[in-house]
C-alpha atoms as a PDB file:
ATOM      1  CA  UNK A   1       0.000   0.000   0.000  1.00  0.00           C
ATOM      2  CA  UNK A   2       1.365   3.464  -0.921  1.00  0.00           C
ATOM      3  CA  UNK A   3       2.357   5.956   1.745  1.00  0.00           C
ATOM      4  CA  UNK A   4       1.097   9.233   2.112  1.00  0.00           C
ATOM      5  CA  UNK A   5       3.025  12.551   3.917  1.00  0.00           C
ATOM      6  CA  UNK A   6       1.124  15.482   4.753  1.00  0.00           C
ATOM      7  CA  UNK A   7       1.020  18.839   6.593  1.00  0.00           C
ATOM      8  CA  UNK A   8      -0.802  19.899   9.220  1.00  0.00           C
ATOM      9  CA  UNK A   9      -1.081  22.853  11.285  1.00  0.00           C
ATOM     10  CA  UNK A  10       0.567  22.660  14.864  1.00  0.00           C
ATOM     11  CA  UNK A  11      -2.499  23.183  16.687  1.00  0.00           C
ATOM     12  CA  UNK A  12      -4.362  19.912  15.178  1.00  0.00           C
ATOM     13  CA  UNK A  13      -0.287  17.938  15.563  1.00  0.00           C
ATOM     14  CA  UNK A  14      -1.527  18.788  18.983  1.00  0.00           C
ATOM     15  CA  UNK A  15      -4.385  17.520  19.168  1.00  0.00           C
ATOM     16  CA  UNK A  16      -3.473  14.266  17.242  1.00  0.00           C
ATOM     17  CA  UNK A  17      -0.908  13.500  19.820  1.00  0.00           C
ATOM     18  CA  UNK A  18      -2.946  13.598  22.540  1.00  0.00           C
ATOM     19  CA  UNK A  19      -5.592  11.587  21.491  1.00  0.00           C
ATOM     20  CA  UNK A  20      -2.988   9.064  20.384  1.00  0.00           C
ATOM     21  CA  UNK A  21      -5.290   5.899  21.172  1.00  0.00           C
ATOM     22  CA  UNK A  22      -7.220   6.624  17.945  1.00  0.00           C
ATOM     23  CA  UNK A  23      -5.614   5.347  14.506  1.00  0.00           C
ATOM     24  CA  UNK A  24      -5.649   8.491  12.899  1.00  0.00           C
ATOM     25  CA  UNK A  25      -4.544   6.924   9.268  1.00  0.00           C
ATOM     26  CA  UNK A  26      -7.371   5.298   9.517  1.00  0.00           C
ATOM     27  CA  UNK A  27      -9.766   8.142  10.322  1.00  0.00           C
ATOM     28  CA  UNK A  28      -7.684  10.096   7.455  1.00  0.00           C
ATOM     29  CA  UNK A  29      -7.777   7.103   5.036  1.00  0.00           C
ATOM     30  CA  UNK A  30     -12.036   6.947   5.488  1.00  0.00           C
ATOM     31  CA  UNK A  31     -12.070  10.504   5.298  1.00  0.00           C
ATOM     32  CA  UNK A  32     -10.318  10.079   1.676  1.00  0.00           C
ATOM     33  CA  UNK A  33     -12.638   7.700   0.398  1.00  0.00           C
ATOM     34  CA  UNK A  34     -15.833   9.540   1.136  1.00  0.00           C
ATOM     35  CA  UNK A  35     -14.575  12.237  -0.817  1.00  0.00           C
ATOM     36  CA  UNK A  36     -13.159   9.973  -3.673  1.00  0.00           C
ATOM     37  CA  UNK A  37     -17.013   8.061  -4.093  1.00  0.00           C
ATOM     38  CA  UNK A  38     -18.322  11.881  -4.237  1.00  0.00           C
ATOM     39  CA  UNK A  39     -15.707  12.640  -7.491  1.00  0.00           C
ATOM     40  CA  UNK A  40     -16.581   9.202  -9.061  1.00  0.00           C
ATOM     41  CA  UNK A  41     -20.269   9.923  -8.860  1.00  0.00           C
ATOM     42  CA  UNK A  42     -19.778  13.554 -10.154  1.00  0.00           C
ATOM     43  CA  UNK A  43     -17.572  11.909 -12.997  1.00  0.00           C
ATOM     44  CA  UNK A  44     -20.273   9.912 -13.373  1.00  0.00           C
ATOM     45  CA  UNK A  45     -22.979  12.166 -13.573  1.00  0.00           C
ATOM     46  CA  UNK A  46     -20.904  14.552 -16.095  1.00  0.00           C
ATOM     47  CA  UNK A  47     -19.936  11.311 -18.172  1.00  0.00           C
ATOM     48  CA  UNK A  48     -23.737  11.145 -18.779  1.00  0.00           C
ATOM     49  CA  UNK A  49     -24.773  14.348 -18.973  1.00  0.00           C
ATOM     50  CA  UNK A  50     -25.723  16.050 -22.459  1.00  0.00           C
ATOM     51  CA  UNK A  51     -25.174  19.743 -21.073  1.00  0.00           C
ATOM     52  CA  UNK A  52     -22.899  21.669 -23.022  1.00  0.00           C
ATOM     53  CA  UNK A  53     -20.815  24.037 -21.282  1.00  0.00           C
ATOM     54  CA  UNK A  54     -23.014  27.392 -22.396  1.00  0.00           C
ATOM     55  CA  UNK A  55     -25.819  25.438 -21.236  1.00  0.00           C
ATOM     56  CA  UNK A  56     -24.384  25.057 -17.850  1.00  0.00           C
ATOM     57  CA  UNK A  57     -23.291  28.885 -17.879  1.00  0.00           C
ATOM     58  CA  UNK A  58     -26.868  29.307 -18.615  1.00  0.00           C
ATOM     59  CA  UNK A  59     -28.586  27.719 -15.573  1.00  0.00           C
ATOM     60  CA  UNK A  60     -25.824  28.872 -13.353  1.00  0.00           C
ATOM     61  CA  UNK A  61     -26.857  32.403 -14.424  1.00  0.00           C
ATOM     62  CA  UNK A  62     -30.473  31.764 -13.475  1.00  0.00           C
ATOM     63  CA  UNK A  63     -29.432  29.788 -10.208  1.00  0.00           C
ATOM     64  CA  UNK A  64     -27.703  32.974  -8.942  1.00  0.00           C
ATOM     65  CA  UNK A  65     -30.245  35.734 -10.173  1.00  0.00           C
ATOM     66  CA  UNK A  66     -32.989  33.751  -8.413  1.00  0.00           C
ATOM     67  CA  UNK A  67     -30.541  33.582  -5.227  1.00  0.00           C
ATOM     68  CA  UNK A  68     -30.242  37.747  -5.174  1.00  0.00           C
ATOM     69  CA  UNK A  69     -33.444  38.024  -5.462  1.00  0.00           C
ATOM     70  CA  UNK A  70     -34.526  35.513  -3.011  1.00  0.00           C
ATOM     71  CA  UNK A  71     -31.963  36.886  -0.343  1.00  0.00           C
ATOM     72  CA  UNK A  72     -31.559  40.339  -1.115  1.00  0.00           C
ATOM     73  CA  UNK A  73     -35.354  41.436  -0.423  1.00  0.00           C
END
């Protein structure tokens, strides 16, 4: 299985080290794959989809007009 390094701020090192009874690879590993299975099923959904990208600009216009107006009154 491949290794993975990362950076986090002192303040959660902290943390981490004093709850060192929980496997935090593991917590970070499950954390990974929830957000993986939410790209595959956006792939998926864009892999099927028959917008074109002006129709998307289109709807995202009309999304955000209806917003203003909804929480600017």
């Amino acid at each position: 299985m491949p290794n993975v390094t990362l950076s986090i701020p002192n303040e959660l090192h902290f943390i981490l080290k004093k709850h060192s009874e929980i496997k935090w690879s593991e917590v970070a590993r499950r954390a990974m794959w929830e957000q993986a299975r939410k790209l595959q099923m956006m792939d998926s959904l864009v892999e099927q989809s028959t917008f074109t990208h002006e129709d998307v600009e289109v709807l995202d216009h009309k999304i955000k007009a209806g917003l203003r107006k909804r929480f600017s009154a």
